[in-house]
Protein backbone atom coordinates (compact mmCIF):
# COMPACT_ATOMS: atom_id res chain seq x y z
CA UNK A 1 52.18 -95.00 123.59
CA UNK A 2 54.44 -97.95 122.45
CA UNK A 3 56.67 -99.70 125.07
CA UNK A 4 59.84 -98.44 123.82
CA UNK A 5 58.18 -94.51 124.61
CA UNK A 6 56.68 -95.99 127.64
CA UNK A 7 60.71 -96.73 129.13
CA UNK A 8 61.79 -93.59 128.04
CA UNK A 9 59.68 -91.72 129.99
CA UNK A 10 60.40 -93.95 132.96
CA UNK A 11 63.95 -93.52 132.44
CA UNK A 12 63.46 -89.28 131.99
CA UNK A 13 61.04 -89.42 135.17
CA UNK A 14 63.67 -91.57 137.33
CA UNK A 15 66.37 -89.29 136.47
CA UNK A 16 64.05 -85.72 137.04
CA UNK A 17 63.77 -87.67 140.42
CA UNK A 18 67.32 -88.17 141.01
CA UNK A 19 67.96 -84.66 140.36
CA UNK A 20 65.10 -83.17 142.59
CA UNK A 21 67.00 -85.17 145.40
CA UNK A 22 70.13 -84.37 144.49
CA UNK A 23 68.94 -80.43 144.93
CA UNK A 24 66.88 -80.90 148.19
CA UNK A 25 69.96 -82.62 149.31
CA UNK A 26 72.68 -79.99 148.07
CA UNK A 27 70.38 -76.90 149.75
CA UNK A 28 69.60 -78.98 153.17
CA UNK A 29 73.50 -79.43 153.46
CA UNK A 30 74.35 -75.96 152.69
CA UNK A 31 71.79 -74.46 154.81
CA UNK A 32 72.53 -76.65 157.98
CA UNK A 33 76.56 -75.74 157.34
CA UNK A 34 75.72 -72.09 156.76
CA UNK A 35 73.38 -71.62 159.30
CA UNK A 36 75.86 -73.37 162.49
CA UNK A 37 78.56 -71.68 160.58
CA UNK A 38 76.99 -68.20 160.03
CA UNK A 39 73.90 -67.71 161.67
CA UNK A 40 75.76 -65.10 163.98
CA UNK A 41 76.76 -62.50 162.06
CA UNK A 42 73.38 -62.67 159.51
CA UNK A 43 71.61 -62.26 162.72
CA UNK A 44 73.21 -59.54 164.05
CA UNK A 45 74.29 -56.03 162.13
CA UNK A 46 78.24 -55.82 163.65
CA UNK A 47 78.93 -53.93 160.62
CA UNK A 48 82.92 -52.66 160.25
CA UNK A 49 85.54 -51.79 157.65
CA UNK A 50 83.86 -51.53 154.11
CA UNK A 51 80.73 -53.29 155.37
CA UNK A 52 80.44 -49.94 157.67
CA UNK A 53 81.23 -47.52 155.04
CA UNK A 54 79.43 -49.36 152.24
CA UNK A 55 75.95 -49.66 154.61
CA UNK A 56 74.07 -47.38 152.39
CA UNK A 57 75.63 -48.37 148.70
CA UNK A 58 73.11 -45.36 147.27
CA UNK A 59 75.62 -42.89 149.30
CA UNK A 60 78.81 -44.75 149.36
CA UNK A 61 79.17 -48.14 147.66
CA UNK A 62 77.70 -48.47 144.31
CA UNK A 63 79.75 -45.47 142.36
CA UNK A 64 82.38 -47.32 144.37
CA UNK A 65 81.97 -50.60 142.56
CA UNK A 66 81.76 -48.88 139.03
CA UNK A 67 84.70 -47.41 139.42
CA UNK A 68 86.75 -50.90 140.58
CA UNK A 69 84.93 -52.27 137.35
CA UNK A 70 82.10 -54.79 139.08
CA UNK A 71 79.81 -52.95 137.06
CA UNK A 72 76.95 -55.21 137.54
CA UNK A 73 76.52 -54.74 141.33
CA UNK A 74 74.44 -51.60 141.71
CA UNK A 75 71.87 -53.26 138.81
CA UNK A 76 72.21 -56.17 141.11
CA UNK A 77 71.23 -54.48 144.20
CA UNK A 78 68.63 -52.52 142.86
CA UNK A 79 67.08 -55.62 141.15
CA UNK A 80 67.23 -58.09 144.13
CA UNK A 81 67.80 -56.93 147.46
CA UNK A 82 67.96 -52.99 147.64
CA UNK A 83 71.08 -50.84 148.90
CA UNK A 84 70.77 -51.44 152.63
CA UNK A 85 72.98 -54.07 153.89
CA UNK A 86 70.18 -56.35 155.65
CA UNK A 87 72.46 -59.52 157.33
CA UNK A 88 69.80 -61.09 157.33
CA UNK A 89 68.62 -61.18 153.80
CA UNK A 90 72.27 -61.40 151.87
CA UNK A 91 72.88 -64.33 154.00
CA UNK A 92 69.97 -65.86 153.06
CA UNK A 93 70.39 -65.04 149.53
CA UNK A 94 73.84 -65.96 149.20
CA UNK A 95 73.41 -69.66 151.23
CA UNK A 96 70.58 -69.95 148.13
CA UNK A 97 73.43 -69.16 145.72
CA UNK A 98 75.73 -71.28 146.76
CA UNK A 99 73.32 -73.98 147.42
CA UNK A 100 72.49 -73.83 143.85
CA UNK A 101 76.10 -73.51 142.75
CA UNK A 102 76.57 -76.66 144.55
CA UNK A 103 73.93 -78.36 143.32
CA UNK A 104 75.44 -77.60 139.97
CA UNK A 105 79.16 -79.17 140.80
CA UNK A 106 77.77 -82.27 141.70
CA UNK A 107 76.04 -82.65 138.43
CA UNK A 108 79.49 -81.71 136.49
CA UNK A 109 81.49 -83.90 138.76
CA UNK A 110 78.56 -86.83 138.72
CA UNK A 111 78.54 -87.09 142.63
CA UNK A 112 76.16 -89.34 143.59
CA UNK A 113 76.98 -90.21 147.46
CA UNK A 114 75.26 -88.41 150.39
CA UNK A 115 78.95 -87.86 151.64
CA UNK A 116 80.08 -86.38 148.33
CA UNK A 117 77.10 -83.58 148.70
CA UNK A 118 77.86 -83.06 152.13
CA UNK A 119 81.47 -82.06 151.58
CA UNK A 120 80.57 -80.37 148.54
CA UNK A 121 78.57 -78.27 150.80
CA UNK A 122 81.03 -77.52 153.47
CA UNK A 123 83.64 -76.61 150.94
CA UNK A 124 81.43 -74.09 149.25
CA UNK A 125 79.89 -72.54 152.78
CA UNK A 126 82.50 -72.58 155.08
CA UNK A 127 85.72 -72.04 153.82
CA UNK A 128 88.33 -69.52 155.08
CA UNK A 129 86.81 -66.52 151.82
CA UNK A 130 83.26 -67.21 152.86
CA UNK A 131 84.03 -66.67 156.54
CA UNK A 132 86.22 -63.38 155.98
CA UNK A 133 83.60 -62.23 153.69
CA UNK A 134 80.56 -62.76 156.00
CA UNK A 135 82.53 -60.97 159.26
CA UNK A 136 83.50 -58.09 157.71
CA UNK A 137 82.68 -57.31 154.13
CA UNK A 138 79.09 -58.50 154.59
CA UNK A 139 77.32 -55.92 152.38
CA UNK A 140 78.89 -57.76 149.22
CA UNK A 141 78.38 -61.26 150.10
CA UNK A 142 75.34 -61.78 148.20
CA UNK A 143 77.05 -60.55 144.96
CA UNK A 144 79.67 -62.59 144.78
CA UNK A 145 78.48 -65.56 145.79
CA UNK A 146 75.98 -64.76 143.02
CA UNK A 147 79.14 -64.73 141.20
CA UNK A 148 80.66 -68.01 142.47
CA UNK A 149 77.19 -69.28 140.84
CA UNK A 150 77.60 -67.43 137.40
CA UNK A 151 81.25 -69.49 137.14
CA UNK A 152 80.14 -72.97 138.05
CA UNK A 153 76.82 -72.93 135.73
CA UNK A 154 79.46 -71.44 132.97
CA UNK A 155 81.63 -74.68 133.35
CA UNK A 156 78.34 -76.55 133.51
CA UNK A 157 76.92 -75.34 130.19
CA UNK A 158 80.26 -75.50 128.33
CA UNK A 159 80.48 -79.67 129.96
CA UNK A 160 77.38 -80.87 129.13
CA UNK A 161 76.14 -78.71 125.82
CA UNK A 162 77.30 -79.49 122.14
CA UNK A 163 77.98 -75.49 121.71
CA UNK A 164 77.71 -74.88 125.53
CA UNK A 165 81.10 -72.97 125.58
CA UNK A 166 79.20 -70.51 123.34
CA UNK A 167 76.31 -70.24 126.10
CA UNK A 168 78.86 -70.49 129.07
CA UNK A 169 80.27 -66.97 127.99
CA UNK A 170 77.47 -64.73 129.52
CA UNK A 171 77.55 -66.15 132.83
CA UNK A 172 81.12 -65.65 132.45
CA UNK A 173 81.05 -62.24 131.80
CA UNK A 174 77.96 -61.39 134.52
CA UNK A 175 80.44 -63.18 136.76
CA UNK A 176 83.26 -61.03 136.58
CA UNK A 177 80.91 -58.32 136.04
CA UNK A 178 80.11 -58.87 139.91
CA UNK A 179 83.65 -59.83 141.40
CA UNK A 180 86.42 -60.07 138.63
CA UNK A 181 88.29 -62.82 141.34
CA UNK A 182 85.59 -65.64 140.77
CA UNK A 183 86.92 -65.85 137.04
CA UNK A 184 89.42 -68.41 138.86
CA UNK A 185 86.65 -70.69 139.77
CA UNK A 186 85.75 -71.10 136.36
CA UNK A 187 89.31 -71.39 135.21
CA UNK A 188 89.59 -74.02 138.14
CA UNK A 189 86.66 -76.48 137.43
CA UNK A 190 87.57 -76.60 133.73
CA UNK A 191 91.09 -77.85 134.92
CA UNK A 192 89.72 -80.09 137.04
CA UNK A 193 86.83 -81.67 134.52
CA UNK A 194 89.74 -82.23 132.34
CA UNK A 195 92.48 -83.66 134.69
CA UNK A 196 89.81 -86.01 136.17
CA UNK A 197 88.15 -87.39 132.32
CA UNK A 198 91.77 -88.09 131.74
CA UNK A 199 92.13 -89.91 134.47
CA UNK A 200 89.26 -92.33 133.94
CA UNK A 201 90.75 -92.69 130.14
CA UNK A 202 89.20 -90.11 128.13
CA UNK A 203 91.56 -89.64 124.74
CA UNK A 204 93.87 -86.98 124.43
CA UNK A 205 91.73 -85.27 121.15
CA UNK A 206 88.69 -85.34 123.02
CA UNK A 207 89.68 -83.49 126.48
CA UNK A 208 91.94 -81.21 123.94
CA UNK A 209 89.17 -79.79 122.09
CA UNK A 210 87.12 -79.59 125.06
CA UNK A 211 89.63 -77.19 126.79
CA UNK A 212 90.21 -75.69 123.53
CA UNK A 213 86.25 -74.48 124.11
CA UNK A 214 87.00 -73.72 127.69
CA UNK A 215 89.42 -71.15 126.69
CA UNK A 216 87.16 -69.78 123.95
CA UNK A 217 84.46 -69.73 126.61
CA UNK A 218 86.17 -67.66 129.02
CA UNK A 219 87.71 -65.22 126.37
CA UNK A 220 84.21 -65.03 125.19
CA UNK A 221 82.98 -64.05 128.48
CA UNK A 222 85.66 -61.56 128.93
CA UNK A 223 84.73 -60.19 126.26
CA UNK A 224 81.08 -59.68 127.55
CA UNK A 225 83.09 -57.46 130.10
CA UNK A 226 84.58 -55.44 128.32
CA UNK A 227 81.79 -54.43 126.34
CA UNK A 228 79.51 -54.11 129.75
CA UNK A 229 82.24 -51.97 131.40
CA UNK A 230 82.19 -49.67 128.00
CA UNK A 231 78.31 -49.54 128.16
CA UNK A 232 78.07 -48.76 132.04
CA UNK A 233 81.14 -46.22 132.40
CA UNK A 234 79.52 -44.19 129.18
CA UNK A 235 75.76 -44.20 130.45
CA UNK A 236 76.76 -43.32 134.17
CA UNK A 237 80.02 -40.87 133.31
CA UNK A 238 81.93 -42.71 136.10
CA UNK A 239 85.98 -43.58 135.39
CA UNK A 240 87.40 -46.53 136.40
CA UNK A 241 89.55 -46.15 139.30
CA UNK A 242 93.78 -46.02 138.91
CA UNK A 243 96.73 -46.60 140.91
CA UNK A 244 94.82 -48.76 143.70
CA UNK A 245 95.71 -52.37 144.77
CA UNK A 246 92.24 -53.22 142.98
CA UNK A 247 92.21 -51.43 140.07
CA UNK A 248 90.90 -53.05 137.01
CA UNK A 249 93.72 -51.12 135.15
CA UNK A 250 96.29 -52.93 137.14
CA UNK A 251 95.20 -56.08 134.80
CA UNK A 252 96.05 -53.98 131.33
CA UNK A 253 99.30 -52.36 132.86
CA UNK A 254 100.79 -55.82 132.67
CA UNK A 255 102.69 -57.19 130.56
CA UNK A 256 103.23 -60.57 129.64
CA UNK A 257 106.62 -60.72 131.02
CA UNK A 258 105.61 -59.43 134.15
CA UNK A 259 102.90 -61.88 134.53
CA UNK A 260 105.63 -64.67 133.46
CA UNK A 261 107.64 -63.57 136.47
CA UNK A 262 104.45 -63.78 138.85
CA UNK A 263 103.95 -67.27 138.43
CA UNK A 264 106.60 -68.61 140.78
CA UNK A 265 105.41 -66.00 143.35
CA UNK A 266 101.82 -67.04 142.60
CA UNK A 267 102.65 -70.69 143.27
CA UNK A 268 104.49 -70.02 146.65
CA UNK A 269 101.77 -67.88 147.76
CA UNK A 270 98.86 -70.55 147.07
CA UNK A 271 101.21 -73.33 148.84
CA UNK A 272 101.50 -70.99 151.64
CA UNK A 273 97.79 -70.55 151.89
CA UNK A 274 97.49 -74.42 152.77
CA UNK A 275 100.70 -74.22 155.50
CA UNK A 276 99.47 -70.97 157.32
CA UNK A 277 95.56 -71.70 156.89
CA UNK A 278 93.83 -70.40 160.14
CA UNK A 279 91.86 -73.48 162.10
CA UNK A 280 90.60 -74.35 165.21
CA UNK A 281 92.54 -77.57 165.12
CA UNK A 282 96.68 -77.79 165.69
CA UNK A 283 96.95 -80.61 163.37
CA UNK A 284 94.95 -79.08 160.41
CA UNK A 285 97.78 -78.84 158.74
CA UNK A 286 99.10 -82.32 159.01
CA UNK A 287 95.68 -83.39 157.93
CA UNK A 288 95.89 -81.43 155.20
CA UNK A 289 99.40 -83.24 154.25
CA UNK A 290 98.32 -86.42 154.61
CA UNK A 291 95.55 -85.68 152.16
CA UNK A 292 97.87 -83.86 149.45
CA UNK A 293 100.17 -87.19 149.94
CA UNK A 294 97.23 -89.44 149.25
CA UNK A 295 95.78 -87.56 146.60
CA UNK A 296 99.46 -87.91 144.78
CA UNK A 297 99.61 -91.72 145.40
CA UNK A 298 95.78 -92.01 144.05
CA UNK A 299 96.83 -89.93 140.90
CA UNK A 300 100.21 -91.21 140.20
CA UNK A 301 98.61 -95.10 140.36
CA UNK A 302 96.05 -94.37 137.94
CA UNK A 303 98.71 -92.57 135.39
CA UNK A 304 100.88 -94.61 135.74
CA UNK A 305 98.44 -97.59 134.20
CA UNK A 306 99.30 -98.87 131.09
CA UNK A 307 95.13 -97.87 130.25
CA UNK A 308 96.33 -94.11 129.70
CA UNK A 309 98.36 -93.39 126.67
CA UNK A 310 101.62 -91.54 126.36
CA UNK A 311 100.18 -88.21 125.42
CA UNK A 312 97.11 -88.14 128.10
CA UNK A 313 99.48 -89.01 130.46
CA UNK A 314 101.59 -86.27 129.66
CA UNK A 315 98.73 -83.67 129.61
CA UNK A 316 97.28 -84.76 132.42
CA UNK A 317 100.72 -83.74 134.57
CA UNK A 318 100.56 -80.46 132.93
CA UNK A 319 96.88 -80.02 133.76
CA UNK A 320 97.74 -80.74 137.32
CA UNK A 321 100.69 -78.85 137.95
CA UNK A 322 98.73 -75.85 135.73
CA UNK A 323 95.93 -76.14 138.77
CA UNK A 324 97.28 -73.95 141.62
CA UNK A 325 97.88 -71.34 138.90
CA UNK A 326 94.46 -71.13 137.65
CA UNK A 327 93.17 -71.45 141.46
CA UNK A 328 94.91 -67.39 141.97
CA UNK A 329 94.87 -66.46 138.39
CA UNK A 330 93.59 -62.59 139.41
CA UNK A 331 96.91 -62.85 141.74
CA UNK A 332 99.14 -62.30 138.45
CA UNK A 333 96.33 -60.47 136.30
CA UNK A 334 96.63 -57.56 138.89
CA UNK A 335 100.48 -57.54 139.71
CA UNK A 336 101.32 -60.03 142.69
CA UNK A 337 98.33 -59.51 145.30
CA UNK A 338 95.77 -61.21 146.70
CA UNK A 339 93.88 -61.70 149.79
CA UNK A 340 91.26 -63.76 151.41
CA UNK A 341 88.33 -63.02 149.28
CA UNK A 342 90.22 -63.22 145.87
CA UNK A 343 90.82 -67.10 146.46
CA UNK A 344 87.70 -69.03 146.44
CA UNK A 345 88.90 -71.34 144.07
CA UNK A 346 91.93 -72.08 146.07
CA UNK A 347 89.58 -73.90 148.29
CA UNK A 348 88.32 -76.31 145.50
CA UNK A 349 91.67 -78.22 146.00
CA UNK A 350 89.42 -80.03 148.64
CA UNK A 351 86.85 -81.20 146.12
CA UNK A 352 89.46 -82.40 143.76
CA UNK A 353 91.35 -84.40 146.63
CA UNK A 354 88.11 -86.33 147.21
CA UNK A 355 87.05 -86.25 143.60
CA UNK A 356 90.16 -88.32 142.93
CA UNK A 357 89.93 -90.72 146.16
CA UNK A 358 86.01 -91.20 145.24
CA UNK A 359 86.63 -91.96 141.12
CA UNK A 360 89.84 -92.93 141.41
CA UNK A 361 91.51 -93.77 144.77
CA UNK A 362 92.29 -97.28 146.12
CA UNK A 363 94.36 -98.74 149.07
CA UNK A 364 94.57 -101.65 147.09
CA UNK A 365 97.83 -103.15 146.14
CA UNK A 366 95.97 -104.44 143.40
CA UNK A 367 94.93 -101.20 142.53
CA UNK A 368 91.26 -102.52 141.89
CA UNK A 369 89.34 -99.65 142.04
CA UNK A 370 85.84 -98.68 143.14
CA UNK A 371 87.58 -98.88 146.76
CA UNK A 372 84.95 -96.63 148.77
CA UNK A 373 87.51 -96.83 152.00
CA UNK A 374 89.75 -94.29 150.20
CA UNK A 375 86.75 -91.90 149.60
CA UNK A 376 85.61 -92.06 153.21
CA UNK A 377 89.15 -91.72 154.39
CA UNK A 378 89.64 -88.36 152.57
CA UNK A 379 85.86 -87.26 153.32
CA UNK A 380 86.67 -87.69 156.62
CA UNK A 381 90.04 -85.50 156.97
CA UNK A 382 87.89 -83.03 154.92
CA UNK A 383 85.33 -83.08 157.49
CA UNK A 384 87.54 -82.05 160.44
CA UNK A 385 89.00 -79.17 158.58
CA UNK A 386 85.45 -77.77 157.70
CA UNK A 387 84.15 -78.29 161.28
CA UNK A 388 87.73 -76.40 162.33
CA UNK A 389 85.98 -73.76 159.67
CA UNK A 390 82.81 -73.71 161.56
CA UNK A 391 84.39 -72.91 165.19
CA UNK A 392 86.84 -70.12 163.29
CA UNK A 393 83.76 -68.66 161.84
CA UNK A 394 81.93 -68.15 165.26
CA UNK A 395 85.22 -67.16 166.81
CA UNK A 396 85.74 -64.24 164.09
CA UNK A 397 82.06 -63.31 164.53
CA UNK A 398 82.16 -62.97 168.42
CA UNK A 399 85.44 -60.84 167.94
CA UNK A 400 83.51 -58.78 166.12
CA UNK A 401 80.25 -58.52 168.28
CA UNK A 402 82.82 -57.53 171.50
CA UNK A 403 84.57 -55.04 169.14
CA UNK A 404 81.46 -53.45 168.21
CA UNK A 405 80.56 -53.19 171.67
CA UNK A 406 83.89 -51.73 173.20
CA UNK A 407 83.45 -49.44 170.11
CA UNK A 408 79.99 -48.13 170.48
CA UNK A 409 81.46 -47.59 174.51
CA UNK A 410 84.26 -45.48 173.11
CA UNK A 411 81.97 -43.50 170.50
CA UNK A 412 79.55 -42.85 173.69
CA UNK A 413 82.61 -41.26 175.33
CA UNK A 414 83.38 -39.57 172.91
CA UNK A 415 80.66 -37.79 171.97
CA UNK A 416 79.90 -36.88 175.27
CA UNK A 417 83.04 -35.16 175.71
CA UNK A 418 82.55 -33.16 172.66
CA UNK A 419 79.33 -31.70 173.97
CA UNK A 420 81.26 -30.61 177.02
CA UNK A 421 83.75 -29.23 175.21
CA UNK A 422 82.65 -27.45 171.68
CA UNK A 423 80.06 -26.39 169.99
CA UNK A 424 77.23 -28.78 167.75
CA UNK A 425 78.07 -26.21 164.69
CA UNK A 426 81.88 -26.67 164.86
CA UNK A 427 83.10 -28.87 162.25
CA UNK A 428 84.45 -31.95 163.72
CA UNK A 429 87.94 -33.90 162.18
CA UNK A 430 88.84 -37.33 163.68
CA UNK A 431 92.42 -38.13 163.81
CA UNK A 432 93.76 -41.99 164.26
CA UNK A 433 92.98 -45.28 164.79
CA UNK A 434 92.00 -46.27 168.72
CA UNK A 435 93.68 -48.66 170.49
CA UNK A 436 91.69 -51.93 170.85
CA UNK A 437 93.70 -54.50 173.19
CA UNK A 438 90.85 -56.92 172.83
CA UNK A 439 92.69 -57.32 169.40
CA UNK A 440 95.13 -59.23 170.29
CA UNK A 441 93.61 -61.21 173.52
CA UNK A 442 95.04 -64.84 173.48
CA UNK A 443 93.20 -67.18 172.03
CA UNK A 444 92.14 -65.13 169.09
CA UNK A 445 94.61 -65.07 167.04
CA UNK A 446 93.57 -67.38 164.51
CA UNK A 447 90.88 -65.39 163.11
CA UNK A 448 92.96 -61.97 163.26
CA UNK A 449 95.01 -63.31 160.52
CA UNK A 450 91.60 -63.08 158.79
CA UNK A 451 91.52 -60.41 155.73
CA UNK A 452 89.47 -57.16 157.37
CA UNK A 453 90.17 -58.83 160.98
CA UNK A 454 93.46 -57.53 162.03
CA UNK A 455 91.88 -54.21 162.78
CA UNK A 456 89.99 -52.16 164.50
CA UNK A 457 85.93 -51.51 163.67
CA UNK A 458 85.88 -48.34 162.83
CA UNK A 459 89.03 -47.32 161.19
CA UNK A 460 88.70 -44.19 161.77
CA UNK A 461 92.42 -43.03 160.85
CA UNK A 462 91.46 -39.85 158.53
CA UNK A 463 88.44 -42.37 156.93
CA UNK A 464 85.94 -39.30 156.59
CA UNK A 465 83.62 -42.44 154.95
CA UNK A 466 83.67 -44.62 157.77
CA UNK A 467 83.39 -41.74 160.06
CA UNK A 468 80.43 -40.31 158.37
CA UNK A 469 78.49 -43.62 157.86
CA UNK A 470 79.08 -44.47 162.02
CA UNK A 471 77.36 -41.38 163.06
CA UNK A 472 74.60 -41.69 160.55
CA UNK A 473 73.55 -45.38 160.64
CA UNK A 474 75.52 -46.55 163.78
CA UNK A 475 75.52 -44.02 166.25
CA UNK A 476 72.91 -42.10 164.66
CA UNK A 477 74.31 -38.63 165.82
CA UNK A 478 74.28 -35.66 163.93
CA UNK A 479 77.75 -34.44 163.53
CA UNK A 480 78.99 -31.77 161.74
CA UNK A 481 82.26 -33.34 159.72
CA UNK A 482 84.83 -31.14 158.09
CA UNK A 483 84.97 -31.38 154.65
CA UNK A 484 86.84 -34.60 153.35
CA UNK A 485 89.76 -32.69 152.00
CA UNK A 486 90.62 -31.08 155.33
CA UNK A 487 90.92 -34.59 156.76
CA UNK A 488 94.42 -35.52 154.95
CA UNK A 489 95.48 -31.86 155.44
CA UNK A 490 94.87 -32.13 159.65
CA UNK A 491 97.19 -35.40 159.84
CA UNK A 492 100.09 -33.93 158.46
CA UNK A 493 99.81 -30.87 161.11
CA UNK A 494 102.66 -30.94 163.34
CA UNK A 495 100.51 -29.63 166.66
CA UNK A 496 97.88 -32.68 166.16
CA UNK A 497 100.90 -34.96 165.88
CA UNK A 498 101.70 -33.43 169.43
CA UNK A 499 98.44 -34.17 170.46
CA UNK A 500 98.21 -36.51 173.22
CA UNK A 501 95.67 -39.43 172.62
CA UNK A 502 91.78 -39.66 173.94
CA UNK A 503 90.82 -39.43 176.59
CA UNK A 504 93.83 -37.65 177.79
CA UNK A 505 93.49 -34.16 178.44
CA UNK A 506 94.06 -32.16 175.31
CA UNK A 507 92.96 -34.70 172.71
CA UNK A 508 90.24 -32.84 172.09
CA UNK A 509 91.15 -29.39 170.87
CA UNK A 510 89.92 -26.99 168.30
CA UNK A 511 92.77 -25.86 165.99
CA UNK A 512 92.20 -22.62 163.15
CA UNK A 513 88.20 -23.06 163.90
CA UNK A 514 88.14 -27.15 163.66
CA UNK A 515 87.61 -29.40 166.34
CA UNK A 516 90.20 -32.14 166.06
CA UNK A 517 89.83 -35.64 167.83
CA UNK A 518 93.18 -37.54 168.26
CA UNK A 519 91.70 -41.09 168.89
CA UNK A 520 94.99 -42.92 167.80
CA UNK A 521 98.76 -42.10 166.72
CA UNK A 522 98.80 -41.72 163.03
CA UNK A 523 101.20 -43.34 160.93
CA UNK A 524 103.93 -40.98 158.51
């Protein structure tokens, strides 16, 4: 071997060194954030909502997902971790996911500080969609963080591979195929890769063909899709749901001109998910403004050097202002809604703010750059919003765990009562939602803003599902339920409206041979 062979290997074995650290580092940090953060609820089963209803995905969950179009969940399941919702196990899974999608982002965004990982980390484990997905929806968690990894190691391949937008496209389309939403993280990270190589004075031609690819890539992987959706819906016979707030149809009933008029909403709604963000701490939200203001100082310095040409500079303000839009992109594919789990990439605005203080950002009036003291400033205002995260996330999972108690007391009640007072044949209906007042207990009502944590556990309000999967996997009673179609038929009754509510006398009652249980008023 020749000396010139001889430092190429060195330099190949110092880098596969770098890398190994970089990835012991990225899943340390994500485990220690995930398990303060989570280690509750994947260590105890306080199942509720679809988590409850979904338990079994064999009985109720995996025709489910066909039908909303996630097509590659039930192949998922079957392949990896089995159709039982095991807390345990998904969390485990998905921390490994994330750790790996991670791991992945700091080799796009070349972060090489300990403090860079370690935010990187907290912003992928314990932001306000992770937390709302582990409390309550639980039983997908693994999946789409599986899908969070599918959309960063698309952006990866398409960054650092001559035709990698070509490869990017299947983990594109597996990535919708498990949660259409995390499309936005791809759409988000290109945005960002581009706004940031502009920034450290990349030409215009070069970061316009490589978004040119971007958009190829995720057209490509779309459509993947649409070709998997064909395959699955013809081999299984399932239809794709209609007329739901998820539908995937709602994304083909659009038309351009409606999606043009979503775009303001889309933009106030994304700002308003910064003002309104739950958190532990009062002054989250001026932290959060101080940030955004810094952020805007670091980025309109650097443009406005006389280093970045007329044209990048003017890309690089559309590229910026085009960011909260591609951070909620499903919220105008589907016709103005969104929630808590649809917005991972929303979160990324974090990343970016220190991205730019770390490459970028200087307190300098000199504007020499390389300033560290800007990174550490931001890093550190990121910090306390993420440890705000962790306290929310054991708040939101101890609210749960007293709900599920005060529930299973109720149930207990319950179905005592209706051994006293009918038959085990009869076919039982339940009527309502109960009333929990734990719900809205001061100092709680940060986390009930939560999506799935404004109610009760159960939801039992003519939810023959829910109702059915409680008795067989919670309760593990064997009750005789009227047939599904009789539920819908029972609310509209004018006696059960009269009903008075459990455990007054005369909520339990048997009306035309079925025993009706009024836990709740029922809404017209």
């Amino acid at each position: 071997m020749n000396i010139r062979q001889f430092d190429m290997c060195e330099k190949l074995s110092q880098v596969s060194g770098s890398s190994k650290r970089q990835f012991v580092n990225c899943m340390a940090a994500v485990m220690v954030w995930g398990m303060i953060a989570h280690g509750y609820i994947f260590l105890n089963a306080l199942f509720s909502h679809d988590s409850l209803n979904e338990f079994n995905a064999d009985e109720f969950g995996n025709e489910w997902k066909i039908q909303l179009g996630r097509v590659l969940v039930p192949l998922y399941r079957a392949v990896v971790r089995g159709d039982i919702t095991m807390p345990w196990l998904i969390g485990i899974i998905s921390l490994v996911y994330i750790g790996i999608a991670v791991f992945i982002v700091v080799k796009i965004f070349d972060i090489r500080s300990r403090l860079g990982i370690i935010l990187a980390a907290g912003i992928f484990t314990v932001n306000i969609t992770v937390i709302s997905q582990a409390a309550t929806y639980i039983n997908d968690m693994d999946c789409n963080m599986l899908a969070l990894l599918m959309a960063v190691l698309s952006v990866y391949m398409w960054r650092n591979y001559k035709r990698g937008f070509l490869y990017g496209m299947v983990p594109v389309g597996i990535a919708i195929g498990l949660y259409q939403s995390y499309i936005s993280v791809a759409v988000t990270l290109i945005i960002m890769v581009c706004i940031i190589d502009l920034l450290e004075y990349k030409k215009f031609h070069t970061v316009f063909n490589n978004g040119i690819k971007g958009i190829a890539m995720l057209i490509g992987g779309g459509v993947i899709y649409f070709i998997l959706v064909k395959v699955v819906l013809s081999f299984t016979g399932i239809s794709l749901i209609t007329g739901k707030y998820n539908s995937l149809s709602n994304v083909f009933e659009q038309s351009v001109i409606d999606m043009l008029k979503l775009v303001k909403d889309e933009y106030i709604y994304t700002l308003l998910e910064f003002i309104t963000v739950p958190s532990m701490y009062s002054a989250a939200m001026y932290i959060q403004g101080i940030a955004a203001c810094l952020t805007i100082i670091f980025i309109i310095r650097r443009i406005s050097s006389k280093k970045i040409g007329i044209k990048e500079k003017v890309i690089s303000i559309i590229l910026i202002l085009l960011l909260p839009l591609g951070m909620n992109i499903s919220y105008i594919l589907v016709g103005g809604m969104s929630h808590d789990l649809m917005i991972f990439a929303v979160w990324l605005v974090y990343l970016f703010a220190y991205l730019i203080a770390d490459k970028i950002g200087t307190l300098s009036i000199k504007g020499n750059t390389g300033n560290r003291i800007s990174a550490i400033i931001i890093g550190i205002m990121i910090f306390v919003v993420l440890w705000g995260n962790v306290q929310l996330a054991n708040e939101a999972y101890l609210k749960k765990n007293i709900e599920h108690e005060s529930n299973n007391m109720l149930f207990t009640r319950v179905i005592y009562d209706l051994e006293k007072n009918s038959d085990s044949n009869e076919q039982v209906i339940f009527v309502g939602t109960p009333n929990n007042e734990f719900l809205y207990k001061p100092g709680f009502e940060n986390v009930s803003t939560l999506t799935g944590m404004g109610s009760n556990y159960v939801l039992v309000a003519s939810n023959y599902e829910r109702c059915l999967a409680y008795f067989n996997y919670i309760a593990a009673y064997p009750i005789n339920l009227a047939p599904e179609e009789k539920w819908e038929e029972y609310m509209k009754r004018q006696e059960v409206k009269e009903m008075p509510v459990y455990p007054e006398d005369g909520s339990i009652r048997e009306i035309d041979g079925i025993v009706v249980v009024k836990l709740g008023n029922t809404e017209e």
